[in-house]
C-alpha atoms as a PDB file:
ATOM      1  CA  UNK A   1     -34.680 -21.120  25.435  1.00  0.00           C
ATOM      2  CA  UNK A   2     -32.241 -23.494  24.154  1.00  0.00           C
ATOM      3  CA  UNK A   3     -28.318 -23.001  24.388  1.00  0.00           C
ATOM      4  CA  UNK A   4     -28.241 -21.946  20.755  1.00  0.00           C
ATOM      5  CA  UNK A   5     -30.572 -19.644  20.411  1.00  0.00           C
ATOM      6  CA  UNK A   6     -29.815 -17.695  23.868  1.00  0.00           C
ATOM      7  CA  UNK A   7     -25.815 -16.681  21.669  1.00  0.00           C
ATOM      8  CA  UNK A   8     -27.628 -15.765  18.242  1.00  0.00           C
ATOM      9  CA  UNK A   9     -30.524 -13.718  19.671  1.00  0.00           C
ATOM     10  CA  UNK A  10     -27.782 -11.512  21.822  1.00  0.00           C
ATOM     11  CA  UNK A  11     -25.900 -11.256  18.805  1.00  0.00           C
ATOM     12  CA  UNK A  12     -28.972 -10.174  16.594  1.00  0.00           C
ATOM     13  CA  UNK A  13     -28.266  -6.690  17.100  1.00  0.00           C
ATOM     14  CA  UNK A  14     -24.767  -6.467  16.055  1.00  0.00           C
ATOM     15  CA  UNK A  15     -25.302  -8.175  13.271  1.00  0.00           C
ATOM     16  CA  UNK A  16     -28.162  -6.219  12.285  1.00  0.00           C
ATOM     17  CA  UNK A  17     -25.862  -3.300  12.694  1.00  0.00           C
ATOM     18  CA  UNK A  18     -23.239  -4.542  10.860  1.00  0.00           C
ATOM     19  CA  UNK A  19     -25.486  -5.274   7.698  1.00  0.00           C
ATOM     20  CA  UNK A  20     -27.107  -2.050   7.372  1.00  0.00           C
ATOM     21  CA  UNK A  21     -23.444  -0.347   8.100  1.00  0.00           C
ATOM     22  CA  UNK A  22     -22.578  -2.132   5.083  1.00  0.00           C
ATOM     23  CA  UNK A  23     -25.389  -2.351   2.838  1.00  0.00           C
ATOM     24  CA  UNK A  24     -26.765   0.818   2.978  1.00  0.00           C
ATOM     25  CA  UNK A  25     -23.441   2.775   1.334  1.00  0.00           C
ATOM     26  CA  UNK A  26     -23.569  -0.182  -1.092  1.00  0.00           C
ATOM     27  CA  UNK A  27     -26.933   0.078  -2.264  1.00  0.00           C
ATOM     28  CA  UNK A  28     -26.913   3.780  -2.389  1.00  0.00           C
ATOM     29  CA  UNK A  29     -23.234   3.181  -4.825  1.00  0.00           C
ATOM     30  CA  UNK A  30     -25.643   0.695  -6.995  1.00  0.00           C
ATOM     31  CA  UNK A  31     -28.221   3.067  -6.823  1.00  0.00           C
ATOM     32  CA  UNK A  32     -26.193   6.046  -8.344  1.00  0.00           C
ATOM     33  CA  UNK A  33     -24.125   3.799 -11.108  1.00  0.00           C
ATOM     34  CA  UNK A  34     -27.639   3.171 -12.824  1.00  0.00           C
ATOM     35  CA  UNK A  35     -28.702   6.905 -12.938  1.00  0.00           C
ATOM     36  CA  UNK A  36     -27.079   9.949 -14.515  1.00  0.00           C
ATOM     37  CA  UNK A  37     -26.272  12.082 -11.952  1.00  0.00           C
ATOM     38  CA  UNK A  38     -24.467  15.188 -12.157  1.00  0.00           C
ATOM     39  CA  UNK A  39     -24.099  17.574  -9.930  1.00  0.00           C
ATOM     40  CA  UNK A  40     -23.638  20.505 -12.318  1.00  0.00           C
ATOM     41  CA  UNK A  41     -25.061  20.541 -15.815  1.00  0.00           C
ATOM     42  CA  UNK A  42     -26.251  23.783 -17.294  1.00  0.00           C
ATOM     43  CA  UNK A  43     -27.525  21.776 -20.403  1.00  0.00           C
ATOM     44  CA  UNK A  44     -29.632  19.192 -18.404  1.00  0.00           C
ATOM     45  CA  UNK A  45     -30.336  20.162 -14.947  1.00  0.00           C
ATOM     46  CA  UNK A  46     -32.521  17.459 -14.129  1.00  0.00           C
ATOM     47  CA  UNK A  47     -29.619  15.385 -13.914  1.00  0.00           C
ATOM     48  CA  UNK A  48     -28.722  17.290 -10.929  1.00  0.00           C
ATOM     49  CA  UNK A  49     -30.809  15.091  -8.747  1.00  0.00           C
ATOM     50  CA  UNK A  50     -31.119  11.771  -8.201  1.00  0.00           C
ATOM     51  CA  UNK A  51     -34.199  10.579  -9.749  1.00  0.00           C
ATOM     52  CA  UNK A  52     -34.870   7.746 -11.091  1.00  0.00           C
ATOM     53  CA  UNK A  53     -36.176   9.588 -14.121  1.00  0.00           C
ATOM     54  CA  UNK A  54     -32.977   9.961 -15.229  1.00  0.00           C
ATOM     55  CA  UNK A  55     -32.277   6.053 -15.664  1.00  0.00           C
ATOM     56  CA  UNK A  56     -29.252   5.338 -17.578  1.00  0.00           C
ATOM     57  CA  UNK A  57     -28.259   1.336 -17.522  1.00  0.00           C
ATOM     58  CA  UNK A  58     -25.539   0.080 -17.733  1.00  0.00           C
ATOM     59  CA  UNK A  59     -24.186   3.813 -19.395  1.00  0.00           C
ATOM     60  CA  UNK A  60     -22.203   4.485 -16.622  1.00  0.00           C
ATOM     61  CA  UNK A  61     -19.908   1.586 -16.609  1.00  0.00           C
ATOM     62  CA  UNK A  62     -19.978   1.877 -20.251  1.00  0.00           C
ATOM     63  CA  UNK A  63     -18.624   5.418 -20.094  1.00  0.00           C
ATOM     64  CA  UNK A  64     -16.197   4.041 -17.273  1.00  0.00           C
ATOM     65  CA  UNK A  65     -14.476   1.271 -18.979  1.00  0.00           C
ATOM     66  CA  UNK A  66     -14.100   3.484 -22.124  1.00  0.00           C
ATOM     67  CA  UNK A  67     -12.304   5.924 -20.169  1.00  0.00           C
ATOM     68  CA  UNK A  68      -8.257   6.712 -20.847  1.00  0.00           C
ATOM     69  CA  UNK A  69      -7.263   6.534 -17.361  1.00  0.00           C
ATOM     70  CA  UNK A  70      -9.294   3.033 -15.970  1.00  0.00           C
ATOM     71  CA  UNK A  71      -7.196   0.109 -17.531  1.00  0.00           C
ATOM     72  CA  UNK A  72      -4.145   2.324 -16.640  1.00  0.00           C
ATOM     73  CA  UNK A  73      -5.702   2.731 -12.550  1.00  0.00           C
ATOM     74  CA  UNK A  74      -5.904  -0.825 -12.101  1.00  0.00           C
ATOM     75  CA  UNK A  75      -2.402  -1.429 -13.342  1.00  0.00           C
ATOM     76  CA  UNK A  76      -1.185   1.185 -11.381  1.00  0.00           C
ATOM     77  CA  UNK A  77      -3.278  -0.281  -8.299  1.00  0.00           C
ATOM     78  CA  UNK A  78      -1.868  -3.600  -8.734  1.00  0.00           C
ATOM     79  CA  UNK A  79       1.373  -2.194  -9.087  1.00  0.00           C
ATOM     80  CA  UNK A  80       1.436  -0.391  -6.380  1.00  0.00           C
ATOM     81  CA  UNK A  81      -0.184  -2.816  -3.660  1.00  0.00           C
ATOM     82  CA  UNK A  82       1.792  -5.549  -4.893  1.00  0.00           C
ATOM     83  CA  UNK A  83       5.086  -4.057  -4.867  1.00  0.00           C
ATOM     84  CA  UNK A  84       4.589  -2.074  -0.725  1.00  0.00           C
ATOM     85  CA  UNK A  85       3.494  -6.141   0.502  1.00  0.00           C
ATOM     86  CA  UNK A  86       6.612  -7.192  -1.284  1.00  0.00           C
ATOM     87  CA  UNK A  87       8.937  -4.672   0.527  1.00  0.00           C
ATOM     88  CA  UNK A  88       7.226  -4.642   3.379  1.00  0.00           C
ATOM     89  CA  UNK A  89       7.328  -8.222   4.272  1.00  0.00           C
ATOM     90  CA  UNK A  90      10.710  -8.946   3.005  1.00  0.00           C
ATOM     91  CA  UNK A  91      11.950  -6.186   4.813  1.00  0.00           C
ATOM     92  CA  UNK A  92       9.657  -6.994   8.074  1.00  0.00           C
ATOM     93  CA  UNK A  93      11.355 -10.208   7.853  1.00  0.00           C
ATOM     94  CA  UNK A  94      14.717  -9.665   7.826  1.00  0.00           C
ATOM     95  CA  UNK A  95      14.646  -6.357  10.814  1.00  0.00           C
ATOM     96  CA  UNK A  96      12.485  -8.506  13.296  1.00  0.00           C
ATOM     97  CA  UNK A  97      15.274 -11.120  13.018  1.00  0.00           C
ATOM     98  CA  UNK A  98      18.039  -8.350  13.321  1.00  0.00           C
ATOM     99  CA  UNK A  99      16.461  -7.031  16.281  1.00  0.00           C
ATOM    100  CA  UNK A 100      14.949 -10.253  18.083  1.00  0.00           C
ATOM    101  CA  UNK A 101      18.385 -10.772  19.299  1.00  0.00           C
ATOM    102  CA  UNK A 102      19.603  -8.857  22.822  1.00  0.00           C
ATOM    103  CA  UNK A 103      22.178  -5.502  22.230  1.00  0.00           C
ATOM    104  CA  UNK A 104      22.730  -2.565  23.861  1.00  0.00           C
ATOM    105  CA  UNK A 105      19.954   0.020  23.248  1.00  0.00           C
ATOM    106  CA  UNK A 106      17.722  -2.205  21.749  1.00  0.00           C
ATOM    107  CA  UNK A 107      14.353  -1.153  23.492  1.00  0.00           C
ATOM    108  CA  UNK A 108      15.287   2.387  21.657  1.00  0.00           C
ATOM    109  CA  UNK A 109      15.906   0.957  18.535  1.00  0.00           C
ATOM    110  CA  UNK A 110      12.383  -0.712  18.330  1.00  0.00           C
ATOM    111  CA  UNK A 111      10.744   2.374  19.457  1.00  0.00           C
ATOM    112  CA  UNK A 112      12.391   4.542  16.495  1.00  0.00           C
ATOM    113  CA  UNK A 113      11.363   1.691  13.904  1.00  0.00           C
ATOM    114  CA  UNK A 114       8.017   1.666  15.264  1.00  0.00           C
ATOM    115  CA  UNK A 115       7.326   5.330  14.865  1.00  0.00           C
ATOM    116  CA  UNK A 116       6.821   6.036  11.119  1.00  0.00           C
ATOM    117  CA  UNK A 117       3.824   3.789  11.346  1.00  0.00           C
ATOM    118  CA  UNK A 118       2.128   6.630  13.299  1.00  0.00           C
ATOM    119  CA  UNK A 119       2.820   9.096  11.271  1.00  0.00           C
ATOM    120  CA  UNK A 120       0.167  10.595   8.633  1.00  0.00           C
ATOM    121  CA  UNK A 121       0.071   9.824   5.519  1.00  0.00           C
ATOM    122  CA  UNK A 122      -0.227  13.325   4.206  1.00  0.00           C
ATOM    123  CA  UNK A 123       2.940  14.077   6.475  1.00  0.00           C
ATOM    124  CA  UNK A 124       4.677  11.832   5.026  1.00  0.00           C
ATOM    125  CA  UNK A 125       4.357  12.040   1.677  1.00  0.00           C
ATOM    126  CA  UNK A 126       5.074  15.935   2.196  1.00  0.00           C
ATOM    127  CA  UNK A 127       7.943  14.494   3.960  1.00  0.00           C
ATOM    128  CA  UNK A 128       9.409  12.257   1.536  1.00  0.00           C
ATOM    129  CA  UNK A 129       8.711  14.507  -1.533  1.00  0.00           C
ATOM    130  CA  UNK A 130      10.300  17.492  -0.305  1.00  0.00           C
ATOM    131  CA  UNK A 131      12.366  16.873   1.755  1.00  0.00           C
ATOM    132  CA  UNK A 132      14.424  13.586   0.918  1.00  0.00           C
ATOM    133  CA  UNK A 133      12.842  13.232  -3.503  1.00  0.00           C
ATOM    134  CA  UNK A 134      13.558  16.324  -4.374  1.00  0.00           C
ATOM    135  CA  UNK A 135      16.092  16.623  -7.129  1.00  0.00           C
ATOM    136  CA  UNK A 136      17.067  20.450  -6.520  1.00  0.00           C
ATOM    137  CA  UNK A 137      16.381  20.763  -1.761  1.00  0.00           C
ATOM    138  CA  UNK A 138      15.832  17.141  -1.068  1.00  0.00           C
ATOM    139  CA  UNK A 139      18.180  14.949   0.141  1.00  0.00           C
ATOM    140  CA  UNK A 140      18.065  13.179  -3.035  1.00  0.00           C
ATOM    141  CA  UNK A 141      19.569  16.309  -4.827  1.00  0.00           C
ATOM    142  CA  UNK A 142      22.215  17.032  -2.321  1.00  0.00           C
ATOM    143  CA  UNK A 143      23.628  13.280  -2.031  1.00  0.00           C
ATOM    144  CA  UNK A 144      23.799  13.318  -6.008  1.00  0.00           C
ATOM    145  CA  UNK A 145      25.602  16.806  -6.451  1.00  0.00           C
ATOM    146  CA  UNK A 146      28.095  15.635  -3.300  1.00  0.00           C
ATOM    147  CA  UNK A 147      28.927  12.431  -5.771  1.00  0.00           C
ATOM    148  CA  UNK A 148      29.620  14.358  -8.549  1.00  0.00           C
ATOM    149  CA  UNK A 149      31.830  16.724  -6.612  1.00  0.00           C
ATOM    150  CA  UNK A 150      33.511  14.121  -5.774  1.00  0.00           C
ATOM    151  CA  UNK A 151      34.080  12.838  -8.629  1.00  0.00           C
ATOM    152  CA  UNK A 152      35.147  15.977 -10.454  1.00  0.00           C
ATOM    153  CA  UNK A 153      37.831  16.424  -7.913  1.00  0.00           C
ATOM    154  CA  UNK A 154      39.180  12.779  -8.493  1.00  0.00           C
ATOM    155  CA  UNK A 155      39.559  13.331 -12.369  1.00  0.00           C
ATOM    156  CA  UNK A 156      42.588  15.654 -11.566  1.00  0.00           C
ATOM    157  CA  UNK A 157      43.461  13.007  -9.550  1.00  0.00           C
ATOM    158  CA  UNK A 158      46.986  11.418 -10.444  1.00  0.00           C
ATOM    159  CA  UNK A 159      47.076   7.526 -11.812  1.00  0.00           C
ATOM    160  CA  UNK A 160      43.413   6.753 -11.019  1.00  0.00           C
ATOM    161  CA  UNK A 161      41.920   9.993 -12.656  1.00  0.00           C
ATOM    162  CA  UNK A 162      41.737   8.621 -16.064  1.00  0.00           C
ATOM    163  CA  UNK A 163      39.303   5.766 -14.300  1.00  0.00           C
ATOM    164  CA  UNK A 164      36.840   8.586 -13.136  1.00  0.00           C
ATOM    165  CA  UNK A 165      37.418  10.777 -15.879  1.00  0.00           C
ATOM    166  CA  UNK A 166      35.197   8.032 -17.475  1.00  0.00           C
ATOM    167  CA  UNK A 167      32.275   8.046 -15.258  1.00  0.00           C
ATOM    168  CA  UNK A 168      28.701  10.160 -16.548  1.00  0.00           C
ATOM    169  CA  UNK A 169      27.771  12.959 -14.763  1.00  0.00           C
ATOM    170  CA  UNK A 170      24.456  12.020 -12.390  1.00  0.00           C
ATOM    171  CA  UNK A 171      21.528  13.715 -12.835  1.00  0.00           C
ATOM    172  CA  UNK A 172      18.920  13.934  -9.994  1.00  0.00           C
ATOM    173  CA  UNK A 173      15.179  11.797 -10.384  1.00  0.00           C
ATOM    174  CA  UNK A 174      12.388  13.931 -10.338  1.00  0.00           C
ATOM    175  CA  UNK A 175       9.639  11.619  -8.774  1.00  0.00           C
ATOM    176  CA  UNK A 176       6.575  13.966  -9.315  1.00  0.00           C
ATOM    177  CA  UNK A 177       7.356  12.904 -13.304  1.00  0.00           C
ATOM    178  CA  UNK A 178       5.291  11.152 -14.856  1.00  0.00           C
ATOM    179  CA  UNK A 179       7.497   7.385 -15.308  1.00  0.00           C
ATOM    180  CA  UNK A 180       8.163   7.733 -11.190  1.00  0.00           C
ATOM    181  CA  UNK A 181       5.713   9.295  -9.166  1.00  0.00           C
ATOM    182  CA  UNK A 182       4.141   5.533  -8.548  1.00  0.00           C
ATOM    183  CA  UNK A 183       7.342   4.373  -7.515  1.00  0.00           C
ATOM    184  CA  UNK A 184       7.685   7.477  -4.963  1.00  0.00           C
ATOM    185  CA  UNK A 185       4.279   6.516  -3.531  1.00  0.00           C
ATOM    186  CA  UNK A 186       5.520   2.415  -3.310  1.00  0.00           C
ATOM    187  CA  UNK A 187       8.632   3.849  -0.926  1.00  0.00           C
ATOM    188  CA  UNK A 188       7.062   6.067   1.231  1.00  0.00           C
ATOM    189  CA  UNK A 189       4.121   3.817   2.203  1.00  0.00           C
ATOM    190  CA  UNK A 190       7.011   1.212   2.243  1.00  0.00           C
ATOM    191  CA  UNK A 191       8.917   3.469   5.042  1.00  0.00           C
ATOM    192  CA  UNK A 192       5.515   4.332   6.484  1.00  0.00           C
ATOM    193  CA  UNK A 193       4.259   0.287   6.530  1.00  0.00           C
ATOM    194  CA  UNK A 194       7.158  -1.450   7.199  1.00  0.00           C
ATOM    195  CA  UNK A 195       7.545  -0.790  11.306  1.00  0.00           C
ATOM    196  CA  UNK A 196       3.527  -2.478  11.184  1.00  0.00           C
ATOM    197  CA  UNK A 197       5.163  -5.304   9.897  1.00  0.00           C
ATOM    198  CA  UNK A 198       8.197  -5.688  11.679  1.00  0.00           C
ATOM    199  CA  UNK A 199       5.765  -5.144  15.164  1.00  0.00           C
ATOM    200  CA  UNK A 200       3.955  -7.996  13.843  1.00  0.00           C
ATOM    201  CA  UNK A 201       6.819 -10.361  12.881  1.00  0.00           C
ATOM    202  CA  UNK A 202       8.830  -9.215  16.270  1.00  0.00           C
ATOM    203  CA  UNK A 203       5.913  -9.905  18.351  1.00  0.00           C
ATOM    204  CA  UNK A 204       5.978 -13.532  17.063  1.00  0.00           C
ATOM    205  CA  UNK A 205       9.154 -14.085  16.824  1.00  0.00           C
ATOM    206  CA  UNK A 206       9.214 -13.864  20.846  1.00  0.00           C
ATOM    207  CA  UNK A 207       7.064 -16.931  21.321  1.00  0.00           C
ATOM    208  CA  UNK A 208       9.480 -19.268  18.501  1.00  0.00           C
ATOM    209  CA  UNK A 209      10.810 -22.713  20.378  1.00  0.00           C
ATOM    210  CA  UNK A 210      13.865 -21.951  21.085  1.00  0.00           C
ATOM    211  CA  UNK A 211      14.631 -25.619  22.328  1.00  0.00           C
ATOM    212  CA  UNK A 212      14.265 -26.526  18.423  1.00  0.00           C
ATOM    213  CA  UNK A 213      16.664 -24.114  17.605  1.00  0.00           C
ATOM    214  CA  UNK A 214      19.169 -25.331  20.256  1.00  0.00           C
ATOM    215  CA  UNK A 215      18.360 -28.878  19.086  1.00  0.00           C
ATOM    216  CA  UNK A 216      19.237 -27.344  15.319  1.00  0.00           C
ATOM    217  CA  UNK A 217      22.321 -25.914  16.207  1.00  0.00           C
ATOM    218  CA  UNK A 218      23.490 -29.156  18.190  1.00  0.00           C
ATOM    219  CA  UNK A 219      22.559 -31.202  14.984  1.00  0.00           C
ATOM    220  CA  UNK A 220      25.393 -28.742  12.774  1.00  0.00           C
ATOM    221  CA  UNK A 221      22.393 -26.471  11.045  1.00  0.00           C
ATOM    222  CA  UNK A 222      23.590 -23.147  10.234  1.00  0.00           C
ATOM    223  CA  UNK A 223      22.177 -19.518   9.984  1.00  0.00           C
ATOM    224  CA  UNK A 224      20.651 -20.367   6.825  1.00  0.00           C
ATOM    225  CA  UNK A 225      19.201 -23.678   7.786  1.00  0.00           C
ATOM    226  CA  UNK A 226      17.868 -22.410  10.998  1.00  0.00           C
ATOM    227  CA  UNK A 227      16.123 -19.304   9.564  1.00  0.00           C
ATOM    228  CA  UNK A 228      14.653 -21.353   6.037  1.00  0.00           C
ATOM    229  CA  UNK A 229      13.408 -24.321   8.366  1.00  0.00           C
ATOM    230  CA  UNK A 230      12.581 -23.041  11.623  1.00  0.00           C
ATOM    231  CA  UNK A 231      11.901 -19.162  11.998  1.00  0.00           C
ATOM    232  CA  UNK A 232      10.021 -18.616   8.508  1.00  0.00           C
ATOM    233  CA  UNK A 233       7.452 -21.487   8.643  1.00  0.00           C
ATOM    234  CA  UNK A 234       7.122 -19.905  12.317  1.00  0.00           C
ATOM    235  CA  UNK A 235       6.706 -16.782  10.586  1.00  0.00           C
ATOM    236  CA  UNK A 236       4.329 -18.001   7.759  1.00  0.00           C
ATOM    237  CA  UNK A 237       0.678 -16.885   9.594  1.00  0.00           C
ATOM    238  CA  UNK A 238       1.761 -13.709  10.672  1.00  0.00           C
ATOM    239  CA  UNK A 239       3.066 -12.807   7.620  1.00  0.00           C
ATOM    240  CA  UNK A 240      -0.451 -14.196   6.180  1.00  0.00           C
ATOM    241  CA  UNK A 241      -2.138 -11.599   8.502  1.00  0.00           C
ATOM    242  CA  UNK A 242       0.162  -8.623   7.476  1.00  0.00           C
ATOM    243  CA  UNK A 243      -0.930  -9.634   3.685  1.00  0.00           C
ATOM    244  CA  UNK A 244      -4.065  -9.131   4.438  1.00  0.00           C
ATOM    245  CA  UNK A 245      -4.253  -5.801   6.196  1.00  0.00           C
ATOM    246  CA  UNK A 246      -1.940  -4.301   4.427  1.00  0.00           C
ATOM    247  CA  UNK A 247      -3.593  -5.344   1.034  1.00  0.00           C
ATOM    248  CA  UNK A 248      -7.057  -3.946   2.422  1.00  0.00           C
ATOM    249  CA  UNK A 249      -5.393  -0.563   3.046  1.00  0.00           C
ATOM    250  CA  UNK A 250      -2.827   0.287   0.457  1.00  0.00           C
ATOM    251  CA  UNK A 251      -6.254  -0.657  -2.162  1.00  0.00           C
ATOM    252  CA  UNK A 252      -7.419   2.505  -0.889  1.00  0.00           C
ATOM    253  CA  UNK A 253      -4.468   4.705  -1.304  1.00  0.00           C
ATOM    254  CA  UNK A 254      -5.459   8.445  -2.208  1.00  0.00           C
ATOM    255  CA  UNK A 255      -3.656  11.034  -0.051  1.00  0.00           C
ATOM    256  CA  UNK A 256       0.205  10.484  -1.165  1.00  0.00           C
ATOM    257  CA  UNK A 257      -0.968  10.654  -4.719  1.00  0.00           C
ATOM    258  CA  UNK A 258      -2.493  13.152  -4.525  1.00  0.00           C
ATOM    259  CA  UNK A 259       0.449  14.982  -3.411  1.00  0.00           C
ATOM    260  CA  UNK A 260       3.010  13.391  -5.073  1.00  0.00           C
ATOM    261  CA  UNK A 261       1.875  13.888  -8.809  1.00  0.00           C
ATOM    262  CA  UNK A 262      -1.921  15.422  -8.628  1.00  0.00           C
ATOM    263  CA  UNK A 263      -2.683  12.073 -10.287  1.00  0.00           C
ATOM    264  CA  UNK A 264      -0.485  13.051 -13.532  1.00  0.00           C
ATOM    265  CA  UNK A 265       0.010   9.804 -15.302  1.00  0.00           C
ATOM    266  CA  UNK A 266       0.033   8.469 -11.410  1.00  0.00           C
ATOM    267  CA  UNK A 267      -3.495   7.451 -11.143  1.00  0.00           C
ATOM    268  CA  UNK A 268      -5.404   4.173  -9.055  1.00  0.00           C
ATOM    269  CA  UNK A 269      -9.045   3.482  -8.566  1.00  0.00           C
ATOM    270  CA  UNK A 270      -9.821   5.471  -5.508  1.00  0.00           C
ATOM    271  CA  UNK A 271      -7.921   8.612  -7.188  1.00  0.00           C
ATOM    272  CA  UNK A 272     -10.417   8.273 -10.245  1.00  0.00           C
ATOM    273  CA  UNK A 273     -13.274   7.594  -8.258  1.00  0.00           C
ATOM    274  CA  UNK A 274     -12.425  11.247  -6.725  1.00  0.00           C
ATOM    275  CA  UNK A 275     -11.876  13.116 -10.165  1.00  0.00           C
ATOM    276  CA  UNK A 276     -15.194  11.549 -10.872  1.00  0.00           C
ATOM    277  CA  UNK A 277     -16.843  12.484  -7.811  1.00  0.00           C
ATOM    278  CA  UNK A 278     -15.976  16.136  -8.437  1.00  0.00           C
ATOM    279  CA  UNK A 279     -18.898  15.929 -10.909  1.00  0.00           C
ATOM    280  CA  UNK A 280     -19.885  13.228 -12.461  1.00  0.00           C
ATOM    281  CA  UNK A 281     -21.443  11.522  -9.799  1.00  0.00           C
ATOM    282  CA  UNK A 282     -22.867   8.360 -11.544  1.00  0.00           C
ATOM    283  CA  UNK A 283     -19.475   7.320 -12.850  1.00  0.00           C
ATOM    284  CA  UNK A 284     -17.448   7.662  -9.795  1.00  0.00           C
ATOM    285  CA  UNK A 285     -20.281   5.494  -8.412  1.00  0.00           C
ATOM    286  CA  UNK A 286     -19.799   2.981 -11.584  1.00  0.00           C
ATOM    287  CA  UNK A 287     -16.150   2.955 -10.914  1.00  0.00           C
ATOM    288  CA  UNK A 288     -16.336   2.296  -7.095  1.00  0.00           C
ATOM    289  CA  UNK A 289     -18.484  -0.671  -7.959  1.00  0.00           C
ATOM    290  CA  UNK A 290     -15.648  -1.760 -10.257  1.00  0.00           C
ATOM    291  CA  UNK A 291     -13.231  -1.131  -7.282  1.00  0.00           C
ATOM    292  CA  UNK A 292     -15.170  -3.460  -5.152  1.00  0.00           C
ATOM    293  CA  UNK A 293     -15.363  -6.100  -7.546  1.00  0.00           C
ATOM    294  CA  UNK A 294     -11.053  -5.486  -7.536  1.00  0.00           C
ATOM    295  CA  UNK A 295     -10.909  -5.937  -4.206  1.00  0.00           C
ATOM    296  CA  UNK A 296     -12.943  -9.096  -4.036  1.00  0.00           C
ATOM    297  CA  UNK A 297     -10.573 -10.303  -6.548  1.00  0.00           C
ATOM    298  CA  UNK A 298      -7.793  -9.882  -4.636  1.00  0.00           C
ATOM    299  CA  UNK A 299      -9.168 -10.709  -1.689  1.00  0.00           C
ATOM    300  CA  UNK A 300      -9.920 -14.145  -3.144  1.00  0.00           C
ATOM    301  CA  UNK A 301      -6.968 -14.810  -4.720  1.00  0.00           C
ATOM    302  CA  UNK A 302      -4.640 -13.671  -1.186  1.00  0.00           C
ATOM    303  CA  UNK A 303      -7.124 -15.753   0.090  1.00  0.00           C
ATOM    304  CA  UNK A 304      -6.415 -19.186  -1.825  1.00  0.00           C
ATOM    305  CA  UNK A 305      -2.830 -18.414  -1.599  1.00  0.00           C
ATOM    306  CA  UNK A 306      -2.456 -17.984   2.345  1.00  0.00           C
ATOM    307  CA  UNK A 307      -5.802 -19.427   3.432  1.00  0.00           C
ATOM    308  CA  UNK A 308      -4.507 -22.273   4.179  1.00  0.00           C
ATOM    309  CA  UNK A 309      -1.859 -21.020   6.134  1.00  0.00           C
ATOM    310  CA  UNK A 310      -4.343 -18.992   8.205  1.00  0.00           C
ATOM    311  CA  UNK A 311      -6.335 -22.522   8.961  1.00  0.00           C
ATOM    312  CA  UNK A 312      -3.613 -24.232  10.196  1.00  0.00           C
END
């Protein structure tokens, strides 16, 4: 047996694996988007099975795209991914360099930035909506009625109290409305994402030449310089593979909705696919094939944009 075939033969099986793992779920999705299948209808209940008797074309996706909520879902999908691996890496960025440098109590530091990334998603977005959102109990509530205390008591103030006396009374955001619950869902998966890619970034960080930056430093380059020229091209495949993951994930987003607003006027593709699914079984499989083709998008595009990057 020749050196070739001896690797491909032992991989066979994986591969094999692999496929059906994939194809399988697929084909069954394809299967269901071209049938009308309901899982309760009083008026028709052989649509209640999944026969292909009950052939419907392209109806489905027909019935899909002329729904209310899908143009809005993708918006809100793109919003929402787009906006978490904009925080996230900028943020990622700029703690790894804070905390690549030696202090006092820095190996506890790194732990406590670390730890929201193990914490569940449902958790935390019980967390953050309670407990810090929340106009009336949350944090949010308290910090704004302490700032208008304060204020009130400095417009009896003498000299300066005409200067306050000027100043609106806050009111509170309620993030479960309808305008903000997406941007509720973009911090907390922020807070929750962020330590994954500061671990990332930190982890690299450790293996930068530091003999360049000595050499950059003897040469008169600055902070600035330093970090533009030296540590973010450094940075630029890491941050490449934090895209990437984090893109793949925060596509699939479902459980911080679905606390955060019940999907009122807060909606993506996975959160439709599961109002769907409650019923209506053939367009929640129409719409995950739509969600697939979304993600293959994006996939491409992050894919042009950092690919090269990634082959260097």
């Amino acid at each position: 047996m020749s050196d070739r075939k001896l690797p491909r033969l032992l991989q066979t099986p994986a591969v094999l694996l692999l496929l059906i793992w994939m194809l399988i779920p697929l084909g069954m999705t394809l299967y269901f988007s071209f049938i009308r299948y309901v899982l309760n209808s009083l008026r028709r209940p052989e649509w209640t099975t999944p026969s292909l008797s009950n052939w419907r074309g392209f109806g489905n996706y027909q019935f899909v795209l002329n729904n209310k909520d899908f143009l809005f879902a993708i918006q809100n999908s793109l919003l929402i991914v787009c906006s978490i691996l904009f925080l996230t890496v900028i943020l990622g960025v700029l703690i790894a360099v804070l905390i690549n440098k030696a202090f006092p109590g820095r190996g506890i530091v790194r732990v406590l930035l670390i730890s929201p990334f193990f914490v569940m998603p449902a958790v935390n977005a019980v967390l953050w909506i309670n407990m810090i959102l929340d106009p009336v109990l949350g944090l949010q509530g308290l910090a704004v009625n302490g700032i208008n205390g304060m204020i009130a008591s400095l417009q009896n103030a003498p000299v300066v109290g005409w200067f306050f006396s000027l100043w609106p009374q806050l009111e509170p955001i309620s993030f479960r409305a309808t305008q903000t619950s997406a941007y509720a869902v973009i911090i907390m998966v922020t807070w929750q994402w962020t330590p994954f890619a500061v671990l990332i970034f930190m982890t690299s960080l450790q293996s930068e030449d530091q003999q360049q930056k000595e050499a950059a430093v003897l040469d008169g380059a600055g902070l600035w310089s330093q970090f533009r020229f030296l540590t973010l091209p450094h940075l630029s495949r890491p941050i490449a593979i934090v895209v990437m993951i984090q893109a793949i994930f925060h596509l699939s987003l479902y459980a911080e909705i679905e606390i955060v607003s019940r999907g009122n006027g807060n909606k993506n593709l996975p959160y439709l696919i599961g109002e769907f699914a409650n019923n209506n079984i053939g367009a929640a499989s129409a719409t995950g094939i739509f969600a697939v083709i979304l993600a293959n998008i994006v996939a491409i595009f992050l894919l042009r944009m950092i690919g090269k990057t990634l082959m260097e």
